[in-house]
C-alpha atoms as a PDB file:
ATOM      1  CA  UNK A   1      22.616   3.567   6.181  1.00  0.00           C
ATOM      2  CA  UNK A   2      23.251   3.637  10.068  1.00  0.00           C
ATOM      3  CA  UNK A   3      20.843   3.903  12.247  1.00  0.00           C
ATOM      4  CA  UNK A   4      20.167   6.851  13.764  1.00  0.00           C
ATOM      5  CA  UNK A   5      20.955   7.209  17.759  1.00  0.00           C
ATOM      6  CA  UNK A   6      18.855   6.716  21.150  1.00  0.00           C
ATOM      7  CA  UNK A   7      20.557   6.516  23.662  1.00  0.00           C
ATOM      8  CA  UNK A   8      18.606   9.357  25.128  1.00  0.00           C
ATOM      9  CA  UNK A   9      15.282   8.821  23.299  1.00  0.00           C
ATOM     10  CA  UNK A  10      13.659   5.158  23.855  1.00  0.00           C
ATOM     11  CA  UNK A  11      13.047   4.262  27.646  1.00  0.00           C
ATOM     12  CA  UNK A  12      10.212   1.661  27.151  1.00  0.00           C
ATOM     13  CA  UNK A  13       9.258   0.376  23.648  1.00  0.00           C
ATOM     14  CA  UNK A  14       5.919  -0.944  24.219  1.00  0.00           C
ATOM     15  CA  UNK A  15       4.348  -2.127  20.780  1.00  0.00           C
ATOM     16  CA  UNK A  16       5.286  -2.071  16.508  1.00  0.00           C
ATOM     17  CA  UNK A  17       2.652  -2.343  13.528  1.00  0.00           C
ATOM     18  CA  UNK A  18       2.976  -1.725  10.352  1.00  0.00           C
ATOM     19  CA  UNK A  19       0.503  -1.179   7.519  1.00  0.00           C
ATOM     20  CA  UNK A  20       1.024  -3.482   4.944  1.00  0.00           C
ATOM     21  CA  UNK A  21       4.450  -5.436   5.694  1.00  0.00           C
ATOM     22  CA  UNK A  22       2.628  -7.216   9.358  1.00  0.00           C
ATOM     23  CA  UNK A  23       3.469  -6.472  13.029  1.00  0.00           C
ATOM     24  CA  UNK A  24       6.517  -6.479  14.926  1.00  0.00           C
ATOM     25  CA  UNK A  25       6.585  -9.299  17.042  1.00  0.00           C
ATOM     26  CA  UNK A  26       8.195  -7.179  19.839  1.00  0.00           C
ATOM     27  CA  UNK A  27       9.748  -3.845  19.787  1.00  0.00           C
ATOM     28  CA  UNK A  28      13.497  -3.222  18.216  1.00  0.00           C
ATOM     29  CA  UNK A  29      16.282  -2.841  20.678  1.00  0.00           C
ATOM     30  CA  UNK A  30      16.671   0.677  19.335  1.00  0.00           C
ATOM     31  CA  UNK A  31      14.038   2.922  17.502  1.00  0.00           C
ATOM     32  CA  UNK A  32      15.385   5.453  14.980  1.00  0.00           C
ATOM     33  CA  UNK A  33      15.888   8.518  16.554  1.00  0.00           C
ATOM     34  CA  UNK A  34      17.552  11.943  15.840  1.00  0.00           C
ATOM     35  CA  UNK A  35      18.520  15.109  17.976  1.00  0.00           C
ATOM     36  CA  UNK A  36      15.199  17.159  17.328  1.00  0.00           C
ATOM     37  CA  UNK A  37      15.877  20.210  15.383  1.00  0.00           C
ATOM     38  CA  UNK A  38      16.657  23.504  17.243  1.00  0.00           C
ATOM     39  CA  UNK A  39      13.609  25.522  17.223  1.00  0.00           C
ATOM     40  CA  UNK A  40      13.705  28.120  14.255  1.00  0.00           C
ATOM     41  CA  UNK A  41      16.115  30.691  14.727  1.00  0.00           C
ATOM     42  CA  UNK A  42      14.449  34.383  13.960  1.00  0.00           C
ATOM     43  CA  UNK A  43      14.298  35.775  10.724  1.00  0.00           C
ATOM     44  CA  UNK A  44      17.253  38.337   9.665  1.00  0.00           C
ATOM     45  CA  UNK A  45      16.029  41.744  10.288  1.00  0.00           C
ATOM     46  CA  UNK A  46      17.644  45.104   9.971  1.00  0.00           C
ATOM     47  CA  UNK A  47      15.958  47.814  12.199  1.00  0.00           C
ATOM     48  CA  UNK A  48      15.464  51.087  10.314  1.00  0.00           C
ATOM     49  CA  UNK A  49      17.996  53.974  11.354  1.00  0.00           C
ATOM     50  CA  UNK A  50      14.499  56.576  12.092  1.00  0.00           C
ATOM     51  CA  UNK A  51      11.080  55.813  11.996  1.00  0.00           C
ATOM     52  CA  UNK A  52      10.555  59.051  10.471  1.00  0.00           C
ATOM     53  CA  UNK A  53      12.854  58.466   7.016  1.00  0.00           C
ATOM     54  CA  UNK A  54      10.024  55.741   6.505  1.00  0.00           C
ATOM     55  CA  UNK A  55      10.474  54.008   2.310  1.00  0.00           C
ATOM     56  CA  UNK A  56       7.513  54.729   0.544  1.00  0.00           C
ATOM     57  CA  UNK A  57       5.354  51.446   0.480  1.00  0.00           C
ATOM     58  CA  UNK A  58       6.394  49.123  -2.337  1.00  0.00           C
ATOM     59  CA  UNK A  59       4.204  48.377  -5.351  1.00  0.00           C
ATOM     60  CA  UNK A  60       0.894  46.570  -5.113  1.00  0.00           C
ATOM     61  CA  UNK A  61       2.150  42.684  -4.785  1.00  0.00           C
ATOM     62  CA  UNK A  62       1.662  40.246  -7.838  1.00  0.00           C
ATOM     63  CA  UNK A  63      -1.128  37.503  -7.020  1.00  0.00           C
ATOM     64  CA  UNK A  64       1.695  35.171  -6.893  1.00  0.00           C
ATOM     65  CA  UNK A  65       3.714  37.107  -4.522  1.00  0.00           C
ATOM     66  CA  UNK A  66       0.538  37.531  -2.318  1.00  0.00           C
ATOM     67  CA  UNK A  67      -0.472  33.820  -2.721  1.00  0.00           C
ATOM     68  CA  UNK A  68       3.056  32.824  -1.307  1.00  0.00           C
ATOM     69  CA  UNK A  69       2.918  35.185   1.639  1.00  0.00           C
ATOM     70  CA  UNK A  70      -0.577  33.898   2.687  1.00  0.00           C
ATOM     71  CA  UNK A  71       0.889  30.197   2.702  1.00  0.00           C
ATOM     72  CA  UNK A  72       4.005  31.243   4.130  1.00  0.00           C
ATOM     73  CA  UNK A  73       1.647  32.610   7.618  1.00  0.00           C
ATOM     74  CA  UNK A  74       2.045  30.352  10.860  1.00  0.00           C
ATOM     75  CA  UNK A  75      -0.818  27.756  10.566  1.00  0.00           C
ATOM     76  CA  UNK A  76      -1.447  28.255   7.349  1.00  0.00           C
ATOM     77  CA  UNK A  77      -1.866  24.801   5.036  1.00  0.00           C
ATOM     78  CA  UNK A  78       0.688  24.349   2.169  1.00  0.00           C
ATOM     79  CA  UNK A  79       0.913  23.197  -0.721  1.00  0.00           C
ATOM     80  CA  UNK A  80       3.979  20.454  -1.374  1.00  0.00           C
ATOM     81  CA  UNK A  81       5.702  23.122  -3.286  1.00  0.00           C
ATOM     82  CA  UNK A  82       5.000  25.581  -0.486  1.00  0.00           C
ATOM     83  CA  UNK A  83       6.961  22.829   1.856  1.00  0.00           C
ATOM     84  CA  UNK A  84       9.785  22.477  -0.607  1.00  0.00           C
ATOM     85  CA  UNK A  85      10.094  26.000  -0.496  1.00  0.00           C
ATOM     86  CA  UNK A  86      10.066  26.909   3.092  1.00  0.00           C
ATOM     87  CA  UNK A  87      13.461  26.933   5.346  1.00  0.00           C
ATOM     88  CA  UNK A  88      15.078  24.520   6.935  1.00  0.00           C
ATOM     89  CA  UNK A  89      13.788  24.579  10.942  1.00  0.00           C
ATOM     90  CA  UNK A  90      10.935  26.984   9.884  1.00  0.00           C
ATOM     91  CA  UNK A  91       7.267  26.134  10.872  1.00  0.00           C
ATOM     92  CA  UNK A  92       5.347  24.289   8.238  1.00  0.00           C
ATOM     93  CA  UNK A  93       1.497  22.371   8.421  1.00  0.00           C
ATOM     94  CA  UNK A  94       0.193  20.503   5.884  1.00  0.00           C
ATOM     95  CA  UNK A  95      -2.451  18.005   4.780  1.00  0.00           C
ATOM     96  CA  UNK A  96      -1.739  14.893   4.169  1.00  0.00           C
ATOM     97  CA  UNK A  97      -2.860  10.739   4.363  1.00  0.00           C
ATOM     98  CA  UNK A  98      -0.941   8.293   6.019  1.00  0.00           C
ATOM     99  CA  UNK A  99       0.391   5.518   4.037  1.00  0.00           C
ATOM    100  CA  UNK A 100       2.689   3.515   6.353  1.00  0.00           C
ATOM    101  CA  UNK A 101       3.658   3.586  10.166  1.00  0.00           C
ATOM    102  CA  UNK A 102       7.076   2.794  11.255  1.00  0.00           C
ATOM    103  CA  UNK A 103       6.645   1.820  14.291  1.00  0.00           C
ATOM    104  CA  UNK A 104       5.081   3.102  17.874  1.00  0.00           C
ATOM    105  CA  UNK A 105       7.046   3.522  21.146  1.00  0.00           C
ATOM    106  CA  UNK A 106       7.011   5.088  24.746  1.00  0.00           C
ATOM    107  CA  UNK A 107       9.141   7.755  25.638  1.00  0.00           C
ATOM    108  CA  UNK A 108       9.200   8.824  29.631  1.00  0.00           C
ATOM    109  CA  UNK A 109       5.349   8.166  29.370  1.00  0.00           C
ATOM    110  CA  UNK A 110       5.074   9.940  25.846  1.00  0.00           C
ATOM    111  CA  UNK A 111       4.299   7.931  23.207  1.00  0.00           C
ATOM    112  CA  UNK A 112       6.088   8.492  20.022  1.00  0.00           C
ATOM    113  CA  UNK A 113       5.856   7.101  16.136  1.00  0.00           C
ATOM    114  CA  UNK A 114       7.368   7.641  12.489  1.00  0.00           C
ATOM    115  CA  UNK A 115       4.543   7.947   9.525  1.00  0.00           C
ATOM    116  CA  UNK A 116       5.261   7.916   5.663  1.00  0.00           C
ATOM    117  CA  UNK A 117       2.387  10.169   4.226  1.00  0.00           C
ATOM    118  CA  UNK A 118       1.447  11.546   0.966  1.00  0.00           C
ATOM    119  CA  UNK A 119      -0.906  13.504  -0.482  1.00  0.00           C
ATOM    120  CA  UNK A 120      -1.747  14.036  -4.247  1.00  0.00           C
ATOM    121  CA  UNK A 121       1.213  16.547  -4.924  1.00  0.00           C
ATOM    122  CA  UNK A 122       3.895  15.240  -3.028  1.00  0.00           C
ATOM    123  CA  UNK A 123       5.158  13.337   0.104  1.00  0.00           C
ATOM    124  CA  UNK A 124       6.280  13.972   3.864  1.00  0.00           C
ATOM    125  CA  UNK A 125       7.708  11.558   6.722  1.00  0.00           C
ATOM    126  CA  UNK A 126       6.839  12.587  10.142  1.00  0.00           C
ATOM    127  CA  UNK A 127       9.817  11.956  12.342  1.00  0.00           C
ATOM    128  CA  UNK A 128       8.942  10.808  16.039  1.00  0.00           C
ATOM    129  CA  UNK A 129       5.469  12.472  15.982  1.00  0.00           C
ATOM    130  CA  UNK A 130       3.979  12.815  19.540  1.00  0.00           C
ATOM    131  CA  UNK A 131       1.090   9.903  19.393  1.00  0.00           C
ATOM    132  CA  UNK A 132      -1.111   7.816  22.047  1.00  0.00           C
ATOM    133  CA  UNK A 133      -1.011   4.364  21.583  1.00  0.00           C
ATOM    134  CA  UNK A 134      -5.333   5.083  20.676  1.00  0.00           C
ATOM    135  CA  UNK A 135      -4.429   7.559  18.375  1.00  0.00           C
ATOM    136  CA  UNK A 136      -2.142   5.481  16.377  1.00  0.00           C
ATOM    137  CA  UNK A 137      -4.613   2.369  16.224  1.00  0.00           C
ATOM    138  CA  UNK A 138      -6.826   5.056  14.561  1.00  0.00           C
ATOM    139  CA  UNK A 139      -4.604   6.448  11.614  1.00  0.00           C
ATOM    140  CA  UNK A 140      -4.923   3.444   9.281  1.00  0.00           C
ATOM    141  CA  UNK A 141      -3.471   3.630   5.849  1.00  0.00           C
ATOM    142  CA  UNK A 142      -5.528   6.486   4.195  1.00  0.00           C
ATOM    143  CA  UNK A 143      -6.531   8.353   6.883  1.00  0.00           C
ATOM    144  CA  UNK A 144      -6.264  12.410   6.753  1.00  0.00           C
ATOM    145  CA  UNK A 145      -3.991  14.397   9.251  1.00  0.00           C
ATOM    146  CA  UNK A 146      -3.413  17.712   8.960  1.00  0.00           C
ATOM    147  CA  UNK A 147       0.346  18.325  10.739  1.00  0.00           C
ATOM    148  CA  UNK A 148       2.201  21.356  12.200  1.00  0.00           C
ATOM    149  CA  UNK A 149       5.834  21.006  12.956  1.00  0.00           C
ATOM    150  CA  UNK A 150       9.056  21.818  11.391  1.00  0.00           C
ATOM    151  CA  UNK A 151      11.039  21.053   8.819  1.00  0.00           C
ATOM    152  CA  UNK A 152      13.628  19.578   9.441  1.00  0.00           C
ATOM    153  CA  UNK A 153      17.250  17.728   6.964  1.00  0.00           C
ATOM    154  CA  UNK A 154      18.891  14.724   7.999  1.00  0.00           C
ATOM    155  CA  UNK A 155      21.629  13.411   6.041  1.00  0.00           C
ATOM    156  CA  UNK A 156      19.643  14.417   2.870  1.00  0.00           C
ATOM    157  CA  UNK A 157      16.331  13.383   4.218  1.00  0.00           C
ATOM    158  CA  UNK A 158      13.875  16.677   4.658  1.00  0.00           C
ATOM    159  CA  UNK A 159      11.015  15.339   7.310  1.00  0.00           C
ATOM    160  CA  UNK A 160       8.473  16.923   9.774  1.00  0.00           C
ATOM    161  CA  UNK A 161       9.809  16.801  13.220  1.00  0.00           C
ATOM    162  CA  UNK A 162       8.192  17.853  16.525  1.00  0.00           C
ATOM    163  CA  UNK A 163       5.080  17.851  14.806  1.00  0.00           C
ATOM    164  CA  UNK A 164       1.205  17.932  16.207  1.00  0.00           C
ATOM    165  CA  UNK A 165      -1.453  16.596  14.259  1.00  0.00           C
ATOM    166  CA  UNK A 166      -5.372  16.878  14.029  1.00  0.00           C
ATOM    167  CA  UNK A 167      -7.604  13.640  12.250  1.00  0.00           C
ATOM    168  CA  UNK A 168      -9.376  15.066   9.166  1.00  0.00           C
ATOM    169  CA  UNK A 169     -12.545  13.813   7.038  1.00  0.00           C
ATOM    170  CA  UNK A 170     -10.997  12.199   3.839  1.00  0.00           C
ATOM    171  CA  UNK A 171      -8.927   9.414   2.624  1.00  0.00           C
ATOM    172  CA  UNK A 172      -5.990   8.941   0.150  1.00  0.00           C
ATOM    173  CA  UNK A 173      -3.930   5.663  -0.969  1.00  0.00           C
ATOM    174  CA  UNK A 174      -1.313   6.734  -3.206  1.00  0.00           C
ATOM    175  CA  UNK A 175      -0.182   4.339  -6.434  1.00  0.00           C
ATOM    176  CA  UNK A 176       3.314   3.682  -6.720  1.00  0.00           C
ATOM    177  CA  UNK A 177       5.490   5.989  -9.577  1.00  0.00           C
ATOM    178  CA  UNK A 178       7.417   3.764 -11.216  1.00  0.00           C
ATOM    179  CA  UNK A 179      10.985   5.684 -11.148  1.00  0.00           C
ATOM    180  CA  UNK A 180      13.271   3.062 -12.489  1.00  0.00           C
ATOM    181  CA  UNK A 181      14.250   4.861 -15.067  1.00  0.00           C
ATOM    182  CA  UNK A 182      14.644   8.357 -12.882  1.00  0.00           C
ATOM    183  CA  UNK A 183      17.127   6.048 -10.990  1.00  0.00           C
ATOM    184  CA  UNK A 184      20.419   7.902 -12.564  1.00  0.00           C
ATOM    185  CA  UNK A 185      18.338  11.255 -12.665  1.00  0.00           C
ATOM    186  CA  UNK A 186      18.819  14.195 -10.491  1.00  0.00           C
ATOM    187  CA  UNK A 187      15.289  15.178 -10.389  1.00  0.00           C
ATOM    188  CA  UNK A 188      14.650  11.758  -8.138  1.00  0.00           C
ATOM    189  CA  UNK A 189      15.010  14.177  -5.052  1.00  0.00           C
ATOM    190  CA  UNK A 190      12.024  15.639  -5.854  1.00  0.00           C
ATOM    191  CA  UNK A 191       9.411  12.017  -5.291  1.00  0.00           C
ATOM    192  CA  UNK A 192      11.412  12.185  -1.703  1.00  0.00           C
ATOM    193  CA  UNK A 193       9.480  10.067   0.552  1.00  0.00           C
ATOM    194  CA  UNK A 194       6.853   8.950  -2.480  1.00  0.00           C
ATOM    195  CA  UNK A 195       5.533   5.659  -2.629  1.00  0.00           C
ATOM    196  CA  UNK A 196       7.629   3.929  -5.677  1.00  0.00           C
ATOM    197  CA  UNK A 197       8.212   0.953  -7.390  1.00  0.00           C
ATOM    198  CA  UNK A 198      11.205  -0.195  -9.452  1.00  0.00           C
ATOM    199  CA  UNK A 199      10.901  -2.647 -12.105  1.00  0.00           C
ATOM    200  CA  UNK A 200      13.228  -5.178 -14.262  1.00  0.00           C
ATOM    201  CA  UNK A 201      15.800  -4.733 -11.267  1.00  0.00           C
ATOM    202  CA  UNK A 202      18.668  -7.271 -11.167  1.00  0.00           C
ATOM    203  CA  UNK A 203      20.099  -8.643  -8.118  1.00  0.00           C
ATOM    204  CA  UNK A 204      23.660  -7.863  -7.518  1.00  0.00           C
ATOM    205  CA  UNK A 205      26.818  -9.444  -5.388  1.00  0.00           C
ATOM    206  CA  UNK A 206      26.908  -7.801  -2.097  1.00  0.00           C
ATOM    207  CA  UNK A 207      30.383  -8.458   0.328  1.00  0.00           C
ATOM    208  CA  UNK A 208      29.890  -9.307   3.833  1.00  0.00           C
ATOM    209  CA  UNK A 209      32.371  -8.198   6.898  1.00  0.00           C
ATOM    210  CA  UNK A 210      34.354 -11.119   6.046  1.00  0.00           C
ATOM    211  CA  UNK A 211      34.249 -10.855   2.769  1.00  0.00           C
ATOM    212  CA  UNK A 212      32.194 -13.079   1.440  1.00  0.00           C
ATOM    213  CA  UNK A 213      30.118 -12.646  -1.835  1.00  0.00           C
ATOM    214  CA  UNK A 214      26.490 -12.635  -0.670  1.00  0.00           C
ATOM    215  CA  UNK A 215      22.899 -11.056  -2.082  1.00  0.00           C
ATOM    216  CA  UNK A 216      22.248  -9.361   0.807  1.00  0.00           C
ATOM    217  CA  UNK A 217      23.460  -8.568   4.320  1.00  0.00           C
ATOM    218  CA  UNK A 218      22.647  -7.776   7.364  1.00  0.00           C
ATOM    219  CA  UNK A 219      22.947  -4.031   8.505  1.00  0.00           C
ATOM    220  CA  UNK A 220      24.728  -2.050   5.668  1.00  0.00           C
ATOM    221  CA  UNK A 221      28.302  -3.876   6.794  1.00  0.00           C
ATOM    222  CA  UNK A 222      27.113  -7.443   6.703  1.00  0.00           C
ATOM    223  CA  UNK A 223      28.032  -7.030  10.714  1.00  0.00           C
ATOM    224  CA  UNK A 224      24.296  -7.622  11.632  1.00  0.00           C
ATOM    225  CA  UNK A 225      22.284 -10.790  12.266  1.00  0.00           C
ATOM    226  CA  UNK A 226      18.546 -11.703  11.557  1.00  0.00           C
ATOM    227  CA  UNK A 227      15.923  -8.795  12.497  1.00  0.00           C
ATOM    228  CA  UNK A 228      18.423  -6.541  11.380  1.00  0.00           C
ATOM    229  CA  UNK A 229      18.083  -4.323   8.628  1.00  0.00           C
ATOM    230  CA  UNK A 230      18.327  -5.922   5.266  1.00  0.00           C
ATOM    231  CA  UNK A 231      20.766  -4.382   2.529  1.00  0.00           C
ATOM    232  CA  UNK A 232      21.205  -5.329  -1.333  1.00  0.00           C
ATOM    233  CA  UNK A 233      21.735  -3.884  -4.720  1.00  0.00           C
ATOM    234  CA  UNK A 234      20.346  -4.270  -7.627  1.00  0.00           C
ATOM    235  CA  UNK A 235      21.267  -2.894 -10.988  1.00  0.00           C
ATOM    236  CA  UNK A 236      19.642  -1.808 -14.543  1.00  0.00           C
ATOM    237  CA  UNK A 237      21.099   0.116 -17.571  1.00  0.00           C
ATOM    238  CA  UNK A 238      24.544  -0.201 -16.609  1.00  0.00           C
ATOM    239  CA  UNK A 239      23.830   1.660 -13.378  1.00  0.00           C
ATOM    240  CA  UNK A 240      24.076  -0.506  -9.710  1.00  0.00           C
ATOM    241  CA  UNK A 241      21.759   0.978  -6.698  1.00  0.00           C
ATOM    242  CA  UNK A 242      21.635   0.198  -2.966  1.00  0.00           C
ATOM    243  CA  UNK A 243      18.277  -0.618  -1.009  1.00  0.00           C
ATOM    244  CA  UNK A 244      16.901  -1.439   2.020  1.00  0.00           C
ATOM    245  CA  UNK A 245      14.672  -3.234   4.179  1.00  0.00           C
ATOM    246  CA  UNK A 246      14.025  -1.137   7.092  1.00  0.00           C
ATOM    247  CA  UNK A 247      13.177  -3.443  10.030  1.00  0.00           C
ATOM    248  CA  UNK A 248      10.944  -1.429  11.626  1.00  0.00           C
ATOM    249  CA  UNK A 249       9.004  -0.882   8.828  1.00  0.00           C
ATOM    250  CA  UNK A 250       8.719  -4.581   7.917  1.00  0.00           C
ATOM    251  CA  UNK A 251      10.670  -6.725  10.398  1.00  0.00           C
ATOM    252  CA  UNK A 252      12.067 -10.044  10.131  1.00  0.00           C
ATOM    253  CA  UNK A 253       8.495 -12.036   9.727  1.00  0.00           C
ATOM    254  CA  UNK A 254       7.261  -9.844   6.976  1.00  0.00           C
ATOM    255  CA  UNK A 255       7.045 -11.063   3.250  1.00  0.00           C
ATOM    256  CA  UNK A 256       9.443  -9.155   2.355  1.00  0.00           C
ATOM    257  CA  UNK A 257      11.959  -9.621   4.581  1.00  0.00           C
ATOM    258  CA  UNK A 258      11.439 -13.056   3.779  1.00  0.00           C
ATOM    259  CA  UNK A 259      11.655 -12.965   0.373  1.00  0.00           C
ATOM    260  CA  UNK A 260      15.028 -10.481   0.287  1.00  0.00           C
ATOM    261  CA  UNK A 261      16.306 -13.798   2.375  1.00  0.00           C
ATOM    262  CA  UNK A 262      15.616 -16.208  -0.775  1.00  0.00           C
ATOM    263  CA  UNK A 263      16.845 -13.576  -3.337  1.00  0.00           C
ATOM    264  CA  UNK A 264      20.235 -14.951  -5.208  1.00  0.00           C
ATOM    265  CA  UNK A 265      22.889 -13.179  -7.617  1.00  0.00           C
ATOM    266  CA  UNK A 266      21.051 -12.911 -10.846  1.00  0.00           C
ATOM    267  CA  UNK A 267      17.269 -12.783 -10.186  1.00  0.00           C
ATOM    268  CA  UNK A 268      15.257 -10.150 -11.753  1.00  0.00           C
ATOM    269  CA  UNK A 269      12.461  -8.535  -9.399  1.00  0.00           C
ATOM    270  CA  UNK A 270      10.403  -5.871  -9.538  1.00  0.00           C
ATOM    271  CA  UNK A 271       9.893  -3.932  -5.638  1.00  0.00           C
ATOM    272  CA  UNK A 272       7.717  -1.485  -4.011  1.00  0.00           C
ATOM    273  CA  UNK A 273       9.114   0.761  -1.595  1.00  0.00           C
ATOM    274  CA  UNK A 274       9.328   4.220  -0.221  1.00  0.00           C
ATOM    275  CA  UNK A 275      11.990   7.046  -1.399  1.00  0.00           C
ATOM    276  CA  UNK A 276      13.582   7.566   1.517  1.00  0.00           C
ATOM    277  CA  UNK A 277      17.034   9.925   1.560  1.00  0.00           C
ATOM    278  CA  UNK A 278      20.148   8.962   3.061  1.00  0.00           C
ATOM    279  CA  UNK A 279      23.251  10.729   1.533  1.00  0.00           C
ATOM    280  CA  UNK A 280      20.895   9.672  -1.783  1.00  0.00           C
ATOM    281  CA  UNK A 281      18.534   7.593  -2.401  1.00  0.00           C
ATOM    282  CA  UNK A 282      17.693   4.833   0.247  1.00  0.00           C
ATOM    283  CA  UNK A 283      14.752   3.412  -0.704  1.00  0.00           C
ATOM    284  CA  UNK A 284      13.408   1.480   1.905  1.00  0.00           C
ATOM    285  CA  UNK A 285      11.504  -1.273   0.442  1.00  0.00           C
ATOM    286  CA  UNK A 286       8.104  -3.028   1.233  1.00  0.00           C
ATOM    287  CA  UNK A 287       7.713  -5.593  -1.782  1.00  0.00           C
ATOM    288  CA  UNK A 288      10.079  -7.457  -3.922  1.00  0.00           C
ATOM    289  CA  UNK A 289       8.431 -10.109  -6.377  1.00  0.00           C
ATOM    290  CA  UNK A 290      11.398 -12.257  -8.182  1.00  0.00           C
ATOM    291  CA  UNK A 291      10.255 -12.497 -11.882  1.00  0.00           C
END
């Protein structure tokens, strides 16, 4: 997966943590970024030819229909299904717990961060969420945010962008779904951005830029160096998958960064990770324990 572009977005990176895979020693040259979504283009309408040649009103709406429209109104929480179901660049809020931060940064005085989250029926990453450097000290793994932004597709991976958010009473740590066997499954789209794990996993050859047989590389072309993102594959049932290390999510002094660097051609491991999207399934990965 390449990294996404900011040229225009980071000015001044000022400080990285991460729950669960240790701090950034200093901030990454470049922070993901993506052109924000435009804002949500109106509705299709057709205007009536005369007010006065008004339809009769339609039938009394089904509970379901009239559950849907109340979920559908601006502001309104959703459920994950509601989410799933709403259009691209339309306006969306939900509640939801944060389970990892990907990093915080200053844009022209604004500070800026990426969140995985989940809640019980399903998860959402929050793309370059507006956040003070206080703020984001505060929203430990756990915490409850309810968010309003829009949704927004990248390359396969449906996220909140230009989002606000509000600090809620609660707290939520989601287990890891084991989807290894989902792995050759369509239906994997639909954990999206879960908290996952993957076991019985066997480490595969990899090929460098110079093509050299290797267990992992450095940035998906072997092109990278050390505090670069991490790449490898690892197979089971026939079937070969690619994963990552995402180093601003857990950067190059993080267990597992550490332990992807001691990983050879053969080992079996079980790993942790989340499901990101990135034309398929790019899990970026927190944990790998060689059995």
């Amino acid at each position: 997966m390449k990294k996404r572009s900011v040229a225009v977005l980071l000015t001044t990176a000022l400080a990285l943590s991460m729950i669960g895979c240790g701090a950034k020693s200093e901030p990454a040259a470049e922070a993901p970024a993506e052109t924000a979504a435009e804002a949500p283009a109106e509705a299709p309408a057709e205007q009536e030819a005369a007010e006065e040649t008004k339809e009769e009103a339609p039938a009394e709406e089904t509970a379901a229909e009239s559950d849907a429209a109340d979920s559908a109104e601006a502001g309104s929480v959703m459920t994950h299904a509601d989410f799933v179901a709403a259009d691209v660049d339309s306006e969306v809020t939900v509640e939801t717990y944060i389970q990892a931060k990907q990093g915080w940064w200053e844009n022209n005085g604004v500070g800026n961060a990426s969140f995985y989250t989940q809640a019980e029926d399903g998860a959402y990453f929050l793309y370059n969420m507006p956040c003070s450097q206080e703020d984001y000290d505060k929203l430990t793994q756990g915490t409850k945010i309810k968010v309003t932004g829009y949704k927004a597709e990248w390359s396969g991976e449906v996220e909140i962008i230009d989002a606000t958010f509000e600090i809620e009473e609660g707290n939520y740590v989601a287990d890891t779904f084991d989807i290894t066997s989902m792995l050759a499954d369509s239906a994997l789209v639909d954990h999206q951005n879960e908290y996952v794990s993957f076991t019985g996993m066997t480490i595969e050859t990899s090929t460098d830029a110079e093509g050299n047989d290797a267990p992992f590389l450095y940035n998906y072309d072997g092109s990278g160096s050390e505090g670069d993102d991490l790449y490898f594959s690892a197979s089971v049932n026939g079937n070969t998958y690619n994963f990552t290390v995402e180093s601003y999510l857990c950067d190059k002094d993080s267990d597992v960064y550490k332990a992807v660097q001691n990983l050879k051609v053969g080992d079996t491991v079980d790993m942790e990770g989340f499901l990101y999207w990135y034309e398929g399934a790019n899990p970026h990965i927190t944990s790998v324990t060689v059995k």
